[in-house]
C-alpha atoms as a PDB file:
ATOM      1  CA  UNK A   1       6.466  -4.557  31.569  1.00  0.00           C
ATOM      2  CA  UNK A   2       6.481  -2.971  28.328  1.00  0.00           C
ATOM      3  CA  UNK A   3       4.713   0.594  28.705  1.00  0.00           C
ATOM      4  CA  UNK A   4       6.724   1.738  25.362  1.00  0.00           C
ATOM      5  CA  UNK A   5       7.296  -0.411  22.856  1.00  0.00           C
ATOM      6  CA  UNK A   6       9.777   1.629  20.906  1.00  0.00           C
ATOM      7  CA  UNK A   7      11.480   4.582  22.460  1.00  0.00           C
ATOM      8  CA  UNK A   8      13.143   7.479  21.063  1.00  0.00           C
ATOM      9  CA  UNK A   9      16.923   5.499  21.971  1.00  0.00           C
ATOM     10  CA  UNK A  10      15.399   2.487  20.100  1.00  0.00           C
ATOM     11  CA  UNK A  11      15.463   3.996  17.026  1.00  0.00           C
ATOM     12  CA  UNK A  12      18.364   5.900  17.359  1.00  0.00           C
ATOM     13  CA  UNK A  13      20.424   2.757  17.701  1.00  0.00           C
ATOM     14  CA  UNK A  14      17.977   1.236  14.735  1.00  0.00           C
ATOM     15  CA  UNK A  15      19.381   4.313  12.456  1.00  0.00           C
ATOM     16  CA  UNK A  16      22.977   3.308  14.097  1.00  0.00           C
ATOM     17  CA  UNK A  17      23.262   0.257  12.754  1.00  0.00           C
ATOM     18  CA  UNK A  18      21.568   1.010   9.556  1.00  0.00           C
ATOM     19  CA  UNK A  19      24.223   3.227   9.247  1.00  0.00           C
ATOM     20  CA  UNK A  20      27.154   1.114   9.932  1.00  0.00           C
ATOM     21  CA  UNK A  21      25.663  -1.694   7.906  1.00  0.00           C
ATOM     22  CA  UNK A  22      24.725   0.156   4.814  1.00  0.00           C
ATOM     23  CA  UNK A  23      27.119   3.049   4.890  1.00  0.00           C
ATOM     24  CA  UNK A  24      26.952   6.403   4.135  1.00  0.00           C
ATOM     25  CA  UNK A  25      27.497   6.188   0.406  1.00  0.00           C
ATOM     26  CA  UNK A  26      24.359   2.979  -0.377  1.00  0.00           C
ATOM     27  CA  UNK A  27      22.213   5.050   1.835  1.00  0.00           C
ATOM     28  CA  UNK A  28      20.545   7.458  -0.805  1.00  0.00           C
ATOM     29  CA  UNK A  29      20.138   4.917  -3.403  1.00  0.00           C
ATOM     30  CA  UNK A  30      18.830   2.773  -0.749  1.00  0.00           C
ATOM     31  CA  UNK A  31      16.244   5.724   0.104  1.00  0.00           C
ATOM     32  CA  UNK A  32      15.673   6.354  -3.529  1.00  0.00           C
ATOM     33  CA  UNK A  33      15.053   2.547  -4.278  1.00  0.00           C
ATOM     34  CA  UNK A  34      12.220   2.588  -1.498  1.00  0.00           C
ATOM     35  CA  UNK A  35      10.618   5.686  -2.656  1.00  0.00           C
ATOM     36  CA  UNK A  36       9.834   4.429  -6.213  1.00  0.00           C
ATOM     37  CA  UNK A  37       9.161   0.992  -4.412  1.00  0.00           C
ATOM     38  CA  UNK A  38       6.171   2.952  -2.282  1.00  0.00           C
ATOM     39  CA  UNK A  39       5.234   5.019  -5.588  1.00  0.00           C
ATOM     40  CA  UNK A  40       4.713   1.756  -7.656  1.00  0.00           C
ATOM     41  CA  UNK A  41       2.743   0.155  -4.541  1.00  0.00           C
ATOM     42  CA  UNK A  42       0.947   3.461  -4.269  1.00  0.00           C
ATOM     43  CA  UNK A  43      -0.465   3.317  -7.605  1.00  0.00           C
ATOM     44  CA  UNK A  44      -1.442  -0.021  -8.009  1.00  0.00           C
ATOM     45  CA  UNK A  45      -2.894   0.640  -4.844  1.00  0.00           C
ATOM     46  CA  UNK A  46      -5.118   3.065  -6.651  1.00  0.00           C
ATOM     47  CA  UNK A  47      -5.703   1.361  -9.724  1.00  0.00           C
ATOM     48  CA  UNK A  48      -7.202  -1.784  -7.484  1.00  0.00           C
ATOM     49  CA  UNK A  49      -9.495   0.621  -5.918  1.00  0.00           C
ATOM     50  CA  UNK A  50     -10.750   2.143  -8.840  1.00  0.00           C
ATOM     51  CA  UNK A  51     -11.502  -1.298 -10.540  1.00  0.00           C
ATOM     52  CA  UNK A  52     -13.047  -2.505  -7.243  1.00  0.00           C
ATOM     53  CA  UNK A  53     -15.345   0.472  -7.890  1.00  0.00           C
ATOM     54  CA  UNK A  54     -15.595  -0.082 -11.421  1.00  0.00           C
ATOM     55  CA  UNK A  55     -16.866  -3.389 -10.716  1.00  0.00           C
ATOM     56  CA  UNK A  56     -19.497  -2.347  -8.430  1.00  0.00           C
ATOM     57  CA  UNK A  57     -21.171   0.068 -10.833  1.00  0.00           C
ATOM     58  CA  UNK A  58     -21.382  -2.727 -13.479  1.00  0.00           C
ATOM     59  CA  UNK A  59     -22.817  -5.271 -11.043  1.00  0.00           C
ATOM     60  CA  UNK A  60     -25.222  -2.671  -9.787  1.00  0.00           C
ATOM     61  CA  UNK A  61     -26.073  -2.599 -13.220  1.00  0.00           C
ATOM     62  CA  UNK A  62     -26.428  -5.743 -14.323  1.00  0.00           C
ATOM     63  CA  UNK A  63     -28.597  -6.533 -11.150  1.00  0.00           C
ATOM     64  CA  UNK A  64     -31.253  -3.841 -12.137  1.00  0.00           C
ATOM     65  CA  UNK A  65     -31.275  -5.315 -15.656  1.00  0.00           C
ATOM     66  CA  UNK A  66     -32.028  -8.595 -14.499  1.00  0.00           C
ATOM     67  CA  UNK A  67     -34.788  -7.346 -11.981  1.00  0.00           C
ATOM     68  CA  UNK A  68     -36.324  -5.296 -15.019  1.00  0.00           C
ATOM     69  CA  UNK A  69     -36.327  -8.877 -16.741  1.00  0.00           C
ATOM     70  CA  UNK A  70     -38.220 -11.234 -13.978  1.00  0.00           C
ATOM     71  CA  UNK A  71     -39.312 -14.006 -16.177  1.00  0.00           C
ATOM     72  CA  UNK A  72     -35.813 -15.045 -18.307  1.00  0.00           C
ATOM     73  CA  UNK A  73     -33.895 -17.295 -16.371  1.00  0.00           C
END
């Protein structure tokens, strides 16, 4: 029933009415919005990671310190 999902006509009726909503004058600050939207979600993206990492390393670390130290708990 559905092979295709979306087909090449599906999203050139999609652009159509993007079009006719938006009009030809909103769309580049429209496009320009969503850019630095993806930018900002890019690098918080990045900065999460790099915690997440960040955090590793000092449990990793932590986790030696307390094996060094077997009889303090």
């Amino acid at each position: 029933m559905l092979r295709n999902g979306l087909e090449p006509w599906h999203l050139l009726i999609v652009g159509i009415v993007v079009i006719v909503l938006f009009g030809s004058k909103k769309l580049p600050d429209t496009a320009r919005a969503v850019g630095k939207s993806l930018r900002i979600l890019k690098s918080e993206t990045k900065a999460m990671k790099e915690d997440g990492e960040q955090g590793k390393v000092e449990r990793s670390g932590e986790s030696a310190e307390r094996a060094e130290q077997p009889g303090e708990r």
